[in-house]
N, C-alpha and C. Protein backbone atom coordinates (compact mmCIF):
# COMPACT_ATOMS: atom_id res chain seq x y z
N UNK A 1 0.85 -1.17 0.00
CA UNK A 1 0.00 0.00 0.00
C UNK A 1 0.88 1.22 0.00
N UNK A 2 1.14 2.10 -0.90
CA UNK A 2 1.87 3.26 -1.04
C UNK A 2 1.79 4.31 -0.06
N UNK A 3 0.12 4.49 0.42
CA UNK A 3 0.57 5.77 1.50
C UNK A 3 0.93 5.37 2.81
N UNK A 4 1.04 3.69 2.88
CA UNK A 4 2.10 3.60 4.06
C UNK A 4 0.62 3.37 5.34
N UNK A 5 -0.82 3.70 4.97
CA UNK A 5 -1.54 3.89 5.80
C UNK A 5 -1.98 2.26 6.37
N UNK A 6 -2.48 2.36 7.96
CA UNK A 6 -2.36 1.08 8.45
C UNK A 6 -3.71 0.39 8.33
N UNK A 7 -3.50 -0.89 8.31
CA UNK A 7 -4.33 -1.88 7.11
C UNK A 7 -5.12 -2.97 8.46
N UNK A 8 -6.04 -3.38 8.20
CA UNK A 8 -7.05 -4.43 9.11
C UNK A 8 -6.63 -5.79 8.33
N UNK A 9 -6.28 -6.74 8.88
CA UNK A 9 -6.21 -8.00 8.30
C UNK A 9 -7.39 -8.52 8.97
N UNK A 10 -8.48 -9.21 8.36
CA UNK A 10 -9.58 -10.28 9.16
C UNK A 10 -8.68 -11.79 8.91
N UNK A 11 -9.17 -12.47 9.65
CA UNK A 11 -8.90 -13.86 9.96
C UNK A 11 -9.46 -15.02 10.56
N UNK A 12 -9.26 -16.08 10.52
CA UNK A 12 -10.16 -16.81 11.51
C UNK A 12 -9.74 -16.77 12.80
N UNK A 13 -9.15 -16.63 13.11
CA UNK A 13 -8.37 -16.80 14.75
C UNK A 13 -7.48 -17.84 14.98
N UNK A 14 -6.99 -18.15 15.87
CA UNK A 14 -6.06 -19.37 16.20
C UNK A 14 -6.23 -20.21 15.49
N UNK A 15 -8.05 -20.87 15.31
CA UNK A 15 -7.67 -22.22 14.89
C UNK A 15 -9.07 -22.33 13.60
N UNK A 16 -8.65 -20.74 13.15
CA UNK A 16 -9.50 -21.06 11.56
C UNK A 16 -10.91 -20.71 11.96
N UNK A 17 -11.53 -20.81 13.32
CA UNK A 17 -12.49 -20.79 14.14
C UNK A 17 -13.78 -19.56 13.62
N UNK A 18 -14.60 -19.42 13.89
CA UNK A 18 -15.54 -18.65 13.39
C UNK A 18 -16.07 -17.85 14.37
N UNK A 19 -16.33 -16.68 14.24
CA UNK A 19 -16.82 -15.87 16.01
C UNK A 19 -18.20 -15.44 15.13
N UNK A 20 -19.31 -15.00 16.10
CA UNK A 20 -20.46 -13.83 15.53
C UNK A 20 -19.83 -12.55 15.08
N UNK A 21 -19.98 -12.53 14.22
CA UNK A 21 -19.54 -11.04 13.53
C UNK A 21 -20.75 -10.78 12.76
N UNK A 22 -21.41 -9.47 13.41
CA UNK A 22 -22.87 -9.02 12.75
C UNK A 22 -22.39 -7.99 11.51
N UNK A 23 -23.49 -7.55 11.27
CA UNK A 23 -23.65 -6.69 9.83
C UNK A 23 -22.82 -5.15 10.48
N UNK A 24 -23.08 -4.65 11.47
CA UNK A 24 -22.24 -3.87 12.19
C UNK A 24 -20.54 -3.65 12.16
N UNK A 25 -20.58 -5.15 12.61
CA UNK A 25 -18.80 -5.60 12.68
C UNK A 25 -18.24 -5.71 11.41
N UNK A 26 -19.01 -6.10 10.07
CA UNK A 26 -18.52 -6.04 9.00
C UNK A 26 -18.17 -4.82 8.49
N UNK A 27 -19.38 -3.70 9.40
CA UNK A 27 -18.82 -2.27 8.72
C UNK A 27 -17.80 -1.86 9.09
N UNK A 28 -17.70 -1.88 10.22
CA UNK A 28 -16.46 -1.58 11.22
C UNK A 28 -14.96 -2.07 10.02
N UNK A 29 -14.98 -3.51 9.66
CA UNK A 29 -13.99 -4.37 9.26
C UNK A 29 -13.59 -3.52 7.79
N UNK A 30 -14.33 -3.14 7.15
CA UNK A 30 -14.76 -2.62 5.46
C UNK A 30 -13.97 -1.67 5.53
N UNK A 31 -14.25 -0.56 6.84
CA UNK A 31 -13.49 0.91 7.35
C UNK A 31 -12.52 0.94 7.51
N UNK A 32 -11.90 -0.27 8.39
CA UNK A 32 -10.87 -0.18 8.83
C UNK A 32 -9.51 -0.97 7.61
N UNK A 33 -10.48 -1.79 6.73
CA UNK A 33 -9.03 -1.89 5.43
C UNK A 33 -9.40 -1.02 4.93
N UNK A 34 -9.51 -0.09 4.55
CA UNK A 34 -9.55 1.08 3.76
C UNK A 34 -8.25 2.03 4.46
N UNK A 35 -8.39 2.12 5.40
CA UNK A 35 -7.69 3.05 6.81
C UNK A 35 -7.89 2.51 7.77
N UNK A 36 -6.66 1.88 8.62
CA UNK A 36 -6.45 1.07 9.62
C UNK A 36 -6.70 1.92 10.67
N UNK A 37 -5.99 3.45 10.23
CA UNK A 37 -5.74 4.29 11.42
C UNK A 37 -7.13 5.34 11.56
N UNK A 38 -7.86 4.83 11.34
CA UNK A 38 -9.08 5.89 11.50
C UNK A 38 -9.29 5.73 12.57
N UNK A 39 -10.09 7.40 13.10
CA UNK A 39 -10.28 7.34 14.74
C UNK A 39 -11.51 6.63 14.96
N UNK A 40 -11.70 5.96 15.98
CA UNK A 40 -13.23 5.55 16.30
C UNK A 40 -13.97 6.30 16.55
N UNK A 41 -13.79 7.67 16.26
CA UNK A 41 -15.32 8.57 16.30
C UNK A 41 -15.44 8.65 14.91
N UNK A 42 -14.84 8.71 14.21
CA UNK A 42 -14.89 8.99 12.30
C UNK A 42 -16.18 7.55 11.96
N UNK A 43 -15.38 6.42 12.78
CA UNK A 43 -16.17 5.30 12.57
C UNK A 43 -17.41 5.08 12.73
N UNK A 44 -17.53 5.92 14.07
CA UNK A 44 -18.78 5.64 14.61
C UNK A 44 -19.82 6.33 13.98
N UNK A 45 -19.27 8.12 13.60
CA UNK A 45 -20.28 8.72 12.89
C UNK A 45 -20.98 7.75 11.56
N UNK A 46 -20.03 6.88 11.07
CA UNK A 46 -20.44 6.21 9.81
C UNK A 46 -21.05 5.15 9.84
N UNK A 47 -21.13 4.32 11.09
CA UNK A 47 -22.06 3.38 11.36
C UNK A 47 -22.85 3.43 12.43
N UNK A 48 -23.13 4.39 13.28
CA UNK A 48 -23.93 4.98 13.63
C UNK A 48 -24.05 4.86 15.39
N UNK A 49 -23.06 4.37 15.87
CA UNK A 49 -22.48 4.02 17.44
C UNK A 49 -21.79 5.10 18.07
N UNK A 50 -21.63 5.00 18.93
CA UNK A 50 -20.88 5.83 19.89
C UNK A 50 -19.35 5.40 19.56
N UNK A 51 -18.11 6.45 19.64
CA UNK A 51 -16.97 5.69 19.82
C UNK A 51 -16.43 4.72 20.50
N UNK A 52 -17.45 5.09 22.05
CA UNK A 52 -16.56 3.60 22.81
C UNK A 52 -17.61 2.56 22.78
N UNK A 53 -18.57 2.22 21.76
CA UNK A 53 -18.89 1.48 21.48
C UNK A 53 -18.20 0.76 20.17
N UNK A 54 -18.06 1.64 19.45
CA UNK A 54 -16.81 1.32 17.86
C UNK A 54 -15.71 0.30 19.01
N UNK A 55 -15.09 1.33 19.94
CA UNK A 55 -13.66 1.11 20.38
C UNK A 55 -13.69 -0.63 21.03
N UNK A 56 -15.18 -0.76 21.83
CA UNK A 56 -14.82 -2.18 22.40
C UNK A 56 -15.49 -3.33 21.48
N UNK A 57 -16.50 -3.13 20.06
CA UNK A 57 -16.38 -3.70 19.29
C UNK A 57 -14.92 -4.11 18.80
N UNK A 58 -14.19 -3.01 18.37
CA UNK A 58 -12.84 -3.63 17.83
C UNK A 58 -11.47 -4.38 18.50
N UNK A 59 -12.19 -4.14 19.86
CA UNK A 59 -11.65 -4.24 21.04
C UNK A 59 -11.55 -5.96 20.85
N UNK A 60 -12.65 -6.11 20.77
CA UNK A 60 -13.55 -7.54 21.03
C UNK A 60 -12.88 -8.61 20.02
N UNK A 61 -13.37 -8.00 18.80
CA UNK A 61 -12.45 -8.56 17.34
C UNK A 61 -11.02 -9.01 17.10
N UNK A 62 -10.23 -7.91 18.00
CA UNK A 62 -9.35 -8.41 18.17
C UNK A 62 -8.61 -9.34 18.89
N UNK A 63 -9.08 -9.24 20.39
CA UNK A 63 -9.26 -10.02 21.05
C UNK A 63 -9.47 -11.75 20.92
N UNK A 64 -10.93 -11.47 19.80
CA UNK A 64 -10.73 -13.12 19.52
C UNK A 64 -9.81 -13.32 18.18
N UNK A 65 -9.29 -12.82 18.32
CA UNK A 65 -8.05 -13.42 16.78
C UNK A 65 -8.88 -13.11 15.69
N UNK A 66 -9.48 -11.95 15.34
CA UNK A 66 -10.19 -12.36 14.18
C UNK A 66 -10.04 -10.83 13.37
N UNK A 67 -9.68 -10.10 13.94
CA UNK A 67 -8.59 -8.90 12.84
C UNK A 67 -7.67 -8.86 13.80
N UNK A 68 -6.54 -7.96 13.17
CA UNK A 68 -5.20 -7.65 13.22
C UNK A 68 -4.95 -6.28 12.57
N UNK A 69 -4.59 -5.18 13.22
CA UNK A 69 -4.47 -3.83 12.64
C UNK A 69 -3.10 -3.64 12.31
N UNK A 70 -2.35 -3.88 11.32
CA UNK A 70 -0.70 -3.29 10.82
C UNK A 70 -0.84 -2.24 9.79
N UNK A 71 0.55 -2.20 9.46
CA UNK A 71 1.04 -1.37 8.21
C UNK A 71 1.92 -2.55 7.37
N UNK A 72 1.68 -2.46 5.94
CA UNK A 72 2.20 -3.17 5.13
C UNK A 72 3.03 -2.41 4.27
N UNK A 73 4.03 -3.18 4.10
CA UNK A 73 5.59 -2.84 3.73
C UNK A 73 5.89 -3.82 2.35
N UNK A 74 6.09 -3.79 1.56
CA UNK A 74 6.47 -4.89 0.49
C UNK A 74 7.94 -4.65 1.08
N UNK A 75 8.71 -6.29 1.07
CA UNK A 75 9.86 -6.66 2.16
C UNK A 75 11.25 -5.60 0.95
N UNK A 76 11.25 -5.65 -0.35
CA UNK A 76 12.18 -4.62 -1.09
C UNK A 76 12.23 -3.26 -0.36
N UNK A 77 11.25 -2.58 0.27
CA UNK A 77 11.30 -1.24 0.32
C UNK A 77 11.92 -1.29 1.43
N UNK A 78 12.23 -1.93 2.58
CA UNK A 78 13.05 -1.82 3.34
C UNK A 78 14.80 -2.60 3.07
N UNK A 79 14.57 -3.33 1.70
CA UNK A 79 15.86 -3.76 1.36
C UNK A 79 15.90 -5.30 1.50
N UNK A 80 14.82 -5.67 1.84
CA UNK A 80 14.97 -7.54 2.71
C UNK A 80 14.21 -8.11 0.89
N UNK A 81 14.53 -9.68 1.28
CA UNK A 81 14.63 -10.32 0.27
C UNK A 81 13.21 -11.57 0.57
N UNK A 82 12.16 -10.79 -0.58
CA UNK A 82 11.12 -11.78 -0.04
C UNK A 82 11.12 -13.35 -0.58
N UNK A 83 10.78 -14.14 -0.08
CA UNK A 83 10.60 -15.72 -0.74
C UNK A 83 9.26 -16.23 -0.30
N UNK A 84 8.60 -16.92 -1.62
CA UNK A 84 7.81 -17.47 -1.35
C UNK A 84 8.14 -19.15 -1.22
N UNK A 85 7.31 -19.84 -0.72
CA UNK A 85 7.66 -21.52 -0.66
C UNK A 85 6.35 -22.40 -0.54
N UNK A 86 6.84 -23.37 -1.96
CA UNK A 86 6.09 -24.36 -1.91
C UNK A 86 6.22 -25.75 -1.34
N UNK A 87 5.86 -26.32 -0.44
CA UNK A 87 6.19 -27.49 0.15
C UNK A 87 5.51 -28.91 0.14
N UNK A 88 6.52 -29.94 -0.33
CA UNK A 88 5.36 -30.90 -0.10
C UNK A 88 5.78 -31.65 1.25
N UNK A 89 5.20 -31.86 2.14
CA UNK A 89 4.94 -33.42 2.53
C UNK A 89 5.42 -35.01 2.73
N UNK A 90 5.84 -35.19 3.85
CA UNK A 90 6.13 -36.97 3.41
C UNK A 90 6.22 -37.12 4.69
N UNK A 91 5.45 -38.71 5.44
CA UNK A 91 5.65 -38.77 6.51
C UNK A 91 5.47 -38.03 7.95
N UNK A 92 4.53 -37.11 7.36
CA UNK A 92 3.99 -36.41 8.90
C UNK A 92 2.95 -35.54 8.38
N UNK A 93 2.21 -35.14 9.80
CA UNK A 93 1.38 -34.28 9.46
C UNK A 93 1.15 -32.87 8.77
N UNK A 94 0.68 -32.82 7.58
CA UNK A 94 1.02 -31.18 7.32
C UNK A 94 1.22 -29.98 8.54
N UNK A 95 0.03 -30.39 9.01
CA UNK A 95 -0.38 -29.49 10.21
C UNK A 95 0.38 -29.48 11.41
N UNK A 96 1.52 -30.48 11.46
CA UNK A 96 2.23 -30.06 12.71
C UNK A 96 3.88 -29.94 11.90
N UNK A 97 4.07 -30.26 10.31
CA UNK A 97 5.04 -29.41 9.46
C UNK A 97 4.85 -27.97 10.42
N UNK A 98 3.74 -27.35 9.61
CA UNK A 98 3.25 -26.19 9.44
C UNK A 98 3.33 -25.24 10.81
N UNK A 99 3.57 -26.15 12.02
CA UNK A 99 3.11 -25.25 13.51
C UNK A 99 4.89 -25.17 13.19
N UNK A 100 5.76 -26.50 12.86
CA UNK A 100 6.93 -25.98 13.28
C UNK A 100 8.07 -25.18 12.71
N UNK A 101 7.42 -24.48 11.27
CA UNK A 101 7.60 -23.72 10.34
C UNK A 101 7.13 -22.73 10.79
N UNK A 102 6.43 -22.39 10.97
CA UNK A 102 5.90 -21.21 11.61
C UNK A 102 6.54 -20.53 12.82
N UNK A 103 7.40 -21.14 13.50
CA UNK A 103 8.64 -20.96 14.23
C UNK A 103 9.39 -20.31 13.97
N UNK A 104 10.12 -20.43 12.32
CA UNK A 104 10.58 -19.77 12.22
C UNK A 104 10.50 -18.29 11.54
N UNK A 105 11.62 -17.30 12.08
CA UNK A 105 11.57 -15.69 12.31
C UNK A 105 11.21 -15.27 10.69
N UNK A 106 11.77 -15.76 10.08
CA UNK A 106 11.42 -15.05 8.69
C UNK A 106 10.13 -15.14 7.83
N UNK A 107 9.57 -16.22 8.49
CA UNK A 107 8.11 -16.22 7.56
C UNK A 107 6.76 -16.04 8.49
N UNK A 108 6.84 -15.22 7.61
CA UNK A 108 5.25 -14.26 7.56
C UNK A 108 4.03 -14.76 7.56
N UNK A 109 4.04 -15.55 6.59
CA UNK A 109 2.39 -15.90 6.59
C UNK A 109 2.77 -17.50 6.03
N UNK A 110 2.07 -18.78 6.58
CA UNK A 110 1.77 -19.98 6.37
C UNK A 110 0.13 -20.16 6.55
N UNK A 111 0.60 -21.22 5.33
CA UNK A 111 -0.84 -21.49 4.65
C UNK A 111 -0.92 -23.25 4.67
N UNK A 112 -2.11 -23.94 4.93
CA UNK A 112 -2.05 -25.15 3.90
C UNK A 112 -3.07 -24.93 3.09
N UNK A 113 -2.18 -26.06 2.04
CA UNK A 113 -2.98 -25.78 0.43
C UNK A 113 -3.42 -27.06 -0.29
N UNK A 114 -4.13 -27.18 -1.12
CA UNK A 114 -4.40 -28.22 -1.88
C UNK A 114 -3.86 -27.99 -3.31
N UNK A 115 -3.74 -29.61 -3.70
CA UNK A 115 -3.03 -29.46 -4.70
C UNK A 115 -1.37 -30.11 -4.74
N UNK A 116 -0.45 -30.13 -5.68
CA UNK A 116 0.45 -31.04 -5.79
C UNK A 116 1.84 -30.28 -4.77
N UNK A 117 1.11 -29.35 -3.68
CA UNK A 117 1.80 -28.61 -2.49
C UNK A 117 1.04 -28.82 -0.81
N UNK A 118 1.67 -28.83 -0.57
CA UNK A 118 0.68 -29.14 0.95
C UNK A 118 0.68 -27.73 2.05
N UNK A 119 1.37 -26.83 1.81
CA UNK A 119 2.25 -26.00 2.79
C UNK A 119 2.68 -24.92 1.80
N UNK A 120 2.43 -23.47 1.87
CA UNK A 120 3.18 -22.35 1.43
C UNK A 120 2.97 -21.61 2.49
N UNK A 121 3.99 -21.09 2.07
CA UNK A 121 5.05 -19.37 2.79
C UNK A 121 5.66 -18.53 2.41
N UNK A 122 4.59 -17.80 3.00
CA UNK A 122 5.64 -16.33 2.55
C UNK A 122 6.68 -16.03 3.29
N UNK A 123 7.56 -15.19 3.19
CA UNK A 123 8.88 -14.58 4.03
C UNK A 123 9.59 -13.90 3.60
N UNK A 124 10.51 -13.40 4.63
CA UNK A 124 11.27 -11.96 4.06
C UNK A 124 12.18 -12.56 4.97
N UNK A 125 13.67 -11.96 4.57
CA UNK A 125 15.17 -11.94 4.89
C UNK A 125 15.89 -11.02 4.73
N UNK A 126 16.71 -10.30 5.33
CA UNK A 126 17.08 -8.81 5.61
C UNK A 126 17.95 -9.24 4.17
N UNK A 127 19.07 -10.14 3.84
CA UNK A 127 19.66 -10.38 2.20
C UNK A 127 19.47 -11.67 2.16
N UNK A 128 20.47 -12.29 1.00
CA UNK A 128 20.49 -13.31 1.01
C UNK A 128 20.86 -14.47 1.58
N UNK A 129 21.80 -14.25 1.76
CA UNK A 129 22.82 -15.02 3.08
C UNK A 129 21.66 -15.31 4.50
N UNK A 130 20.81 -14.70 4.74
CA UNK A 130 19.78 -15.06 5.47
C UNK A 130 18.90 -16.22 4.77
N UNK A 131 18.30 -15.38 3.71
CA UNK A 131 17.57 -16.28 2.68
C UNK A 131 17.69 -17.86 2.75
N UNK A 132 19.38 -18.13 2.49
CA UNK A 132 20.01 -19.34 2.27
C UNK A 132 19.64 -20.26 3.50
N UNK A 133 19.71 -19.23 5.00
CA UNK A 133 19.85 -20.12 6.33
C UNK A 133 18.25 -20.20 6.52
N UNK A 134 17.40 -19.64 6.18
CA UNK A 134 16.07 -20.02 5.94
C UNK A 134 15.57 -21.34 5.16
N UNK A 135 16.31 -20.91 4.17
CA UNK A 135 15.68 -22.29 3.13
C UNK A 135 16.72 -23.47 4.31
N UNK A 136 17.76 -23.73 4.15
CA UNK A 136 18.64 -24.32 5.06
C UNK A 136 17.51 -25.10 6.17
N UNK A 137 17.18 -24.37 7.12
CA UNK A 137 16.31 -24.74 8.16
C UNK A 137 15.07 -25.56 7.78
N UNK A 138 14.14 -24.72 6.66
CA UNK A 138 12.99 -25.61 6.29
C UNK A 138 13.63 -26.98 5.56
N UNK A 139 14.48 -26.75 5.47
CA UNK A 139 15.06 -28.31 4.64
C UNK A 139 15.09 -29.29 5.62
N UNK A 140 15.65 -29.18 7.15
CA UNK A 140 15.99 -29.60 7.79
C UNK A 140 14.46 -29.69 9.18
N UNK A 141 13.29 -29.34 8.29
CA UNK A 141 12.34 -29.26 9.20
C UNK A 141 11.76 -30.70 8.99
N UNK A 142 11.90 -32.00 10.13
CA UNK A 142 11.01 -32.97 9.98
C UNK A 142 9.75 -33.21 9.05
N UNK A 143 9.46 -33.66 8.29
CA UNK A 143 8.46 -33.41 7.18
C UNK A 143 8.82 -33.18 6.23
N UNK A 144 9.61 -32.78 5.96
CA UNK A 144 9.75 -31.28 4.63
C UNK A 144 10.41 -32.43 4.04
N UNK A 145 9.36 -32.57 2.26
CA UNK A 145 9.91 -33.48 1.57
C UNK A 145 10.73 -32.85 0.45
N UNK A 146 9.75 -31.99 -0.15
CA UNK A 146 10.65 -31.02 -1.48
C UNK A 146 10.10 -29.76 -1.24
N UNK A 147 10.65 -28.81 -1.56
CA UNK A 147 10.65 -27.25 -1.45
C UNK A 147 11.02 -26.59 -2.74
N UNK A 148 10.04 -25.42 -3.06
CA UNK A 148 9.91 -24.90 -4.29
C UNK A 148 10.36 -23.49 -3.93
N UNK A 149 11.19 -23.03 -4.03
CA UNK A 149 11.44 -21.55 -3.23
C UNK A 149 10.85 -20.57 -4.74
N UNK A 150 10.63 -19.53 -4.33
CA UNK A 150 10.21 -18.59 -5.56
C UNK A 150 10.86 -17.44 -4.61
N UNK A 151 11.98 -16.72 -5.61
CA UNK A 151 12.49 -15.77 -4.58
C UNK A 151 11.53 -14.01 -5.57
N UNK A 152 11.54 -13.08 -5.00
CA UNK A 152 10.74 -12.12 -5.43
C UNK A 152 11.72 -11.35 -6.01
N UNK A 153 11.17 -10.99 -7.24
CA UNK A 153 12.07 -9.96 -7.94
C UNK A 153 11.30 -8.70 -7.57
N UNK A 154 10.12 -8.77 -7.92
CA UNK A 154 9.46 -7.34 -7.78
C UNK A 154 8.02 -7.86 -7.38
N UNK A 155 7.67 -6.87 -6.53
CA UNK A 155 6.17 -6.92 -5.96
C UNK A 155 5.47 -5.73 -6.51
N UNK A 156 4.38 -6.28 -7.36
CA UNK A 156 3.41 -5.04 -7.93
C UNK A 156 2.22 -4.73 -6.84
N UNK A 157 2.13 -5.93 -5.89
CA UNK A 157 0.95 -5.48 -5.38
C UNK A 157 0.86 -5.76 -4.11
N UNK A 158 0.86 -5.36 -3.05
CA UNK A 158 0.82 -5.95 -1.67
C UNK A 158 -0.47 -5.22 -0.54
N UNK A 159 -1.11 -6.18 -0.79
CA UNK A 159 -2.50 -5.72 0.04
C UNK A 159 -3.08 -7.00 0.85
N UNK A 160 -3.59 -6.75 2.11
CA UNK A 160 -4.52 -7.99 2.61
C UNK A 160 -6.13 -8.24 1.13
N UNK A 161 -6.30 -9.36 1.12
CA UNK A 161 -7.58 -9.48 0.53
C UNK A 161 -8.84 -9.26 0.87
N UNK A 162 -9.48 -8.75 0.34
CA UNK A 162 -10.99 -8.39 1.10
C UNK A 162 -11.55 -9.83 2.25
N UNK A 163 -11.21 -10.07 3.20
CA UNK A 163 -11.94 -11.28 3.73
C UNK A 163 -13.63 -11.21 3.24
N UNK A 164 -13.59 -12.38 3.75
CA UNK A 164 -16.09 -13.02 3.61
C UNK A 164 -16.06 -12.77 5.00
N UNK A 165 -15.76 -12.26 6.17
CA UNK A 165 -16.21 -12.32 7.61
C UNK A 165 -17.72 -12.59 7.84
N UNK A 166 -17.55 -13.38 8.73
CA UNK A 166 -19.20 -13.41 9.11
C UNK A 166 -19.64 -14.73 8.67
């Protein structure tokens, strides 16, 4: 995102999990990827609450794991070296691959996936020589049968996706 302004990620929570999120909370959610940093009275005038009613709605949301308020950086503009990774599988559970990948410092976001991959990741590494001790490690992560690294030349686009909340 170019003006640097701070961004709402929705999510399921810890464990993918689903909370009540009313027609309210969706507005709240809509507002806040647009502009992370909006005040909760701006909010409230627009959906029609009091601020510290906005404030412990989002309060709440966050609370159960189900947004996340940052600023997004594509990993070049600070100089770091992003990689994506495709992983397959052999001999263990994706899902406890995946908890112990997630361990490590450089990756960002883990996913499981369907399809002839079981496991992707994103990540960033201040250069390469990091890069290397990254891939290095997932090699050496119990599970990890083959690894597809895709290192990033250029990022055209870096935004959370509109979540379906609710």
């Amino acid at each position: 995102m170019g003006s640097g302004a701070g961004r709402v990620s929705a999510q399921g929570g810890e464990a993918g999990r689903s909370a009540s999120v009313d027609a309210i909370d969706r507005a709240i959610i809509a507002i806040l990827e647009q502009d992370g940093r909006r005040s909760f009275t701006a909010i409230a005038d627009e959906v029609g609450l009091s601020d510290k009613a906005v404030r412990t709605r989002v309060t709440a949301l966050q609370d159960a794991g189900l947004i996340r308020i940052m600023a997004l950086c594509p990993p070049g503009t600070l100089g770091h070296q992003g990689v994506f990774l495709l992983i397959r599988v052999r001999k263990h559970s994706p899902r406890e691959v995946a908890k112990s990948l997630a361990m490590l410092p450089a990756t960002n976001h883990i996913s499981l996936v369907s399809g002839s991959h079981d496991i992707y990741i994103d990540a960033a590494c201040r250069d390469l020589d990091q890069c290397m001790e990254f891939l290095d490690a997932v090699r050496r992560t119990p599970g990890v049968d083959t690894l597809d690294p895709l290192l990033v030349r250029r990022m055209d686009k870096n935004e959370m996706p509109a979540p379906s909340v609710g």
